[in-house]
N, C-alpha and C. Protein backbone atom coordinates (compact mmCIF):
# COMPACT_ATOMS: atom_id res chain seq x y z
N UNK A 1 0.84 -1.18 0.00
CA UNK A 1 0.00 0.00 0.00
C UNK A 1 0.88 1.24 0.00
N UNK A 2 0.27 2.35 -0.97
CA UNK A 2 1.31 3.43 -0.48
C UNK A 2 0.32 4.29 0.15
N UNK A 3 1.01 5.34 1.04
CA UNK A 3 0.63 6.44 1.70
C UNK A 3 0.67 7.56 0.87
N UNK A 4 -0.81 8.30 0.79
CA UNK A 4 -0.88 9.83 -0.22
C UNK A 4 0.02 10.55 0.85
N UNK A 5 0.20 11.97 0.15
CA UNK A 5 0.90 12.97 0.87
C UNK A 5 0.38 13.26 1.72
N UNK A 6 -1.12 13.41 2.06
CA UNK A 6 -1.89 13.79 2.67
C UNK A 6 -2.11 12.26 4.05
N UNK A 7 -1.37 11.63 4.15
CA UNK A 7 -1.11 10.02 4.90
C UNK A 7 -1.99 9.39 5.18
N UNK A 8 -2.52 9.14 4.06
CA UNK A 8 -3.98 8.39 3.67
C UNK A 8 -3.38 6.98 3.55
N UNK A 9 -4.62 5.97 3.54
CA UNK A 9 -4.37 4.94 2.50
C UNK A 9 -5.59 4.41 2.06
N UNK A 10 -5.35 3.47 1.27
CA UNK A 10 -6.90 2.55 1.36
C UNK A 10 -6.97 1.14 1.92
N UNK A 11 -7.56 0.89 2.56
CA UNK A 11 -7.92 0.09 3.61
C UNK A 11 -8.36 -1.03 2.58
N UNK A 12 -8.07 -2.25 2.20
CA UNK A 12 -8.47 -3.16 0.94
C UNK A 12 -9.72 -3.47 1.47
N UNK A 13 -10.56 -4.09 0.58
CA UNK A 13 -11.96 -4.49 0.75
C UNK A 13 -12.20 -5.66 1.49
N UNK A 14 -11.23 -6.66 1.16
CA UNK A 14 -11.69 -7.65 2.39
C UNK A 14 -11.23 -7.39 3.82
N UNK A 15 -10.16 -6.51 4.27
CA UNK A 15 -10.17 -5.99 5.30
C UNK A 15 -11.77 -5.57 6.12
N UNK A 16 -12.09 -4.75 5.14
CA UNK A 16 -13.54 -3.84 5.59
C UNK A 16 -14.31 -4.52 5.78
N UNK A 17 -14.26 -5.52 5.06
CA UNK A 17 -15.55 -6.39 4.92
C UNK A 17 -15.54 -7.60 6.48
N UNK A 18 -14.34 -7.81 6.59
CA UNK A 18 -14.41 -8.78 8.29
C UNK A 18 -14.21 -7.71 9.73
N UNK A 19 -13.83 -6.30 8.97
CA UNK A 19 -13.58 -5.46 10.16
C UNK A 19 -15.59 -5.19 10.31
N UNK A 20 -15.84 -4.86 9.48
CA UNK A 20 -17.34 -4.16 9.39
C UNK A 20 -17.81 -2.80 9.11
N UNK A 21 -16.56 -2.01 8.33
CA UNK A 21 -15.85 -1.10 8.07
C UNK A 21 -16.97 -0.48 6.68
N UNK A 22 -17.50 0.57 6.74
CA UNK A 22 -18.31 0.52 5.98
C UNK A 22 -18.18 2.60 6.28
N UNK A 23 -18.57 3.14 4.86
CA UNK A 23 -18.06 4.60 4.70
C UNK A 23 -18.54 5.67 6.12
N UNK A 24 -17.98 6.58 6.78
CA UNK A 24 -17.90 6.91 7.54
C UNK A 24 -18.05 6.41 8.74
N UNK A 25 -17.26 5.30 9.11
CA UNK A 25 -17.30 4.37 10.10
C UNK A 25 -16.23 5.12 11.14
N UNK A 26 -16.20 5.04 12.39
CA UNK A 26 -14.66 5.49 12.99
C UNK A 26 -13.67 4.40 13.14
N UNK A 27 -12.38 4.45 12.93
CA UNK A 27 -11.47 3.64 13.29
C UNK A 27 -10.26 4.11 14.33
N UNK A 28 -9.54 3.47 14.78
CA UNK A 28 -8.35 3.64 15.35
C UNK A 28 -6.94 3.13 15.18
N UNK A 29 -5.90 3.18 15.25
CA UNK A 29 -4.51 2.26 15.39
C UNK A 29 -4.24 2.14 16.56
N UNK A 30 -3.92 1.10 17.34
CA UNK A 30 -3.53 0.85 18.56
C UNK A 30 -2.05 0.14 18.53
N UNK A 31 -1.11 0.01 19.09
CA UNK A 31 -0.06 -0.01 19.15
C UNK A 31 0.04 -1.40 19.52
N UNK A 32 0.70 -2.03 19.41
CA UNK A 32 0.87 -3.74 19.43
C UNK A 32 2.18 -3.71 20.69
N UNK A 33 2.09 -5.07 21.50
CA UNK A 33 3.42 -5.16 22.26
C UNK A 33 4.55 -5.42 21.89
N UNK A 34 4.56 -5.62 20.52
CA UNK A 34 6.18 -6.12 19.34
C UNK A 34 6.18 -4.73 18.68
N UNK A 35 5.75 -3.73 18.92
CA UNK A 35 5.73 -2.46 18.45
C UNK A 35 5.10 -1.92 17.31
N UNK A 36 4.56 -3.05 16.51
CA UNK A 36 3.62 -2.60 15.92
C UNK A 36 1.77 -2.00 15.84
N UNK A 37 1.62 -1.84 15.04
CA UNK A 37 -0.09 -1.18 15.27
C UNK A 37 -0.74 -2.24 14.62
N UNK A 38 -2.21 -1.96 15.54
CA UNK A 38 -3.73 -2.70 14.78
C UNK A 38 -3.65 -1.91 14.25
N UNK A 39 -5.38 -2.01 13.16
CA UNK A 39 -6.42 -1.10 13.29
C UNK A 39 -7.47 -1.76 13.41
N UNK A 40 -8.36 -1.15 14.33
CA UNK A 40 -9.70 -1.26 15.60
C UNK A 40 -10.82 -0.49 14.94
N UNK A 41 -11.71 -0.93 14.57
CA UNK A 41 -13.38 -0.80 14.58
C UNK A 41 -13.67 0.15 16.15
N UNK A 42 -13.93 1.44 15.67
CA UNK A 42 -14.64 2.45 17.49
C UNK A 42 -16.00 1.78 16.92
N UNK A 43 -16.96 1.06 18.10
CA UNK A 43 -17.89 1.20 18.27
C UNK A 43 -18.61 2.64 18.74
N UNK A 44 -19.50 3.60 17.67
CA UNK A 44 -20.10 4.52 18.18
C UNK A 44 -21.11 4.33 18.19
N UNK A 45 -21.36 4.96 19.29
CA UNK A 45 -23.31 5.01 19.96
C UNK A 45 -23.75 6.33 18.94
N UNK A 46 -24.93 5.53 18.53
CA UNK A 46 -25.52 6.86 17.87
C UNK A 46 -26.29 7.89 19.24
N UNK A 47 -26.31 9.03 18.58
CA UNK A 47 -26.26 9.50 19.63
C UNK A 47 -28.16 9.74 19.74
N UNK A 48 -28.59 10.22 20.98
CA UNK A 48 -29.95 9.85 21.32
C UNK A 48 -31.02 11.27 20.82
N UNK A 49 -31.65 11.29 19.93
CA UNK A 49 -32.87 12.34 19.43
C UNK A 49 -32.88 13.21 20.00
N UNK A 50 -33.37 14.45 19.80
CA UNK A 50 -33.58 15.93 20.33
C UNK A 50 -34.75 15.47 21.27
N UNK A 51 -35.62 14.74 20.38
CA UNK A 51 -36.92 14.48 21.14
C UNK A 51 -36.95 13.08 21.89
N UNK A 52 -36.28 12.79 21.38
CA UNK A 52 -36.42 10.92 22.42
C UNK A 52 -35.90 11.54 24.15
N UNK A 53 -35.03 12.69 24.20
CA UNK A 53 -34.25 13.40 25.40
C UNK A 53 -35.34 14.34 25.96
N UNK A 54 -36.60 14.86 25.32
CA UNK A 54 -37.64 15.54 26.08
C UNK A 54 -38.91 14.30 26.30
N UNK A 55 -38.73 13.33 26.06
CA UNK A 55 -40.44 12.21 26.12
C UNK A 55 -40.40 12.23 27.41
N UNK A 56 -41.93 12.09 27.78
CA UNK A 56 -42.20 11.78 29.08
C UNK A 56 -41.79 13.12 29.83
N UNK A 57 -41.09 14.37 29.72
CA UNK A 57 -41.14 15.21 30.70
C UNK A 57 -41.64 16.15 31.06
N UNK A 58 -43.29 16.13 30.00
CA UNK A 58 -44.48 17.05 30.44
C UNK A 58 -44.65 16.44 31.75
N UNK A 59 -44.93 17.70 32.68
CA UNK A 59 -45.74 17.74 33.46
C UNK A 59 -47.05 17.68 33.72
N UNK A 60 -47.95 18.23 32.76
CA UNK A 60 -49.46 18.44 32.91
C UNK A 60 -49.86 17.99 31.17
N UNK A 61 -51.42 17.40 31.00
CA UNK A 61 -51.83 16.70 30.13
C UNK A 61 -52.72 18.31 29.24
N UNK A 62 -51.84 18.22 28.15
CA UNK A 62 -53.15 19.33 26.97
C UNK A 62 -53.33 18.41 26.17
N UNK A 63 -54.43 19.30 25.74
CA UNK A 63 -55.13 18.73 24.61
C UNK A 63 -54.39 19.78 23.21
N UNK A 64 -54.30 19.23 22.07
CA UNK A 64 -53.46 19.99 20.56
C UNK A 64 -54.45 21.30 20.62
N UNK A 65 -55.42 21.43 20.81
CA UNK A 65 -56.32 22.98 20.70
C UNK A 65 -55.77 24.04 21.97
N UNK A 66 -55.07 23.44 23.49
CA UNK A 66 -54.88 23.84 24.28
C UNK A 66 -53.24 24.64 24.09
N UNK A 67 -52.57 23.48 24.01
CA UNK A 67 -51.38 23.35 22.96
C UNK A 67 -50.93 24.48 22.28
N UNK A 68 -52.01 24.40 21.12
CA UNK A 68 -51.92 25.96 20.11
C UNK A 68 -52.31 27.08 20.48
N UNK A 69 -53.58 26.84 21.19
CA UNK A 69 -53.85 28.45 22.13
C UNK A 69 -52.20 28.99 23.03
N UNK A 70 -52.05 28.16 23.35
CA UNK A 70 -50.93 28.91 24.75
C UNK A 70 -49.61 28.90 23.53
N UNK A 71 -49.23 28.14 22.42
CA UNK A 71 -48.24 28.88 21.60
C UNK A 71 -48.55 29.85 20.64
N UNK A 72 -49.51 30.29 20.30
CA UNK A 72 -49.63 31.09 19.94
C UNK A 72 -50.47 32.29 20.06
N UNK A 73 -50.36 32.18 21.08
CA UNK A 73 -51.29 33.35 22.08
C UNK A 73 -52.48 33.78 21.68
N UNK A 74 -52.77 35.45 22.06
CA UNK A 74 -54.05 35.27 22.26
C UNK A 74 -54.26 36.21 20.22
N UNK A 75 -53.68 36.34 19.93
CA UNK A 75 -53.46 36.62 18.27
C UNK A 75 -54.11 35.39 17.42
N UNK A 76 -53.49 34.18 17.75
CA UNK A 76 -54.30 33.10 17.25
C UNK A 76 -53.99 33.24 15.40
């Protein structure tokens, strides 16, 4: 493999394919005890919804007519 200037490479396909390596995936190099490097699959957590992080933390029950009255005041 060569390295671009930019110290790229390409990762061959059957690599990707047993790593699970698939386009914008994260990876790492980790350093081996004979001094050489892996490279490691980061498991990332997708991260959790704008709204899945507000469910459940109304306090009090409206109704969608109640809802729209109080956002949009008394203009309507």
């Amino acid at each position: 493999m060569k390295v671009t200037t930019k110290g790229q490479v390409t990762i061959p396909l059957h690599v990707r394919k047993a790593l699970g390596i698939e386009p914008h995936s994260e990876v790492d190099f980790e350093k081996t005890e004979d001094g050489g490097f892996r490279l490691i699959k980061i498991q990332v957590k997708k991260p959790e919804s704008r709204f899945a992080r507000l469910r459940g933390i109304a306090t009090r029950k409206m109704t969608t007519d109640e809802i729209m009255t109080m956002t949009r005041g008394d203009g309507g």
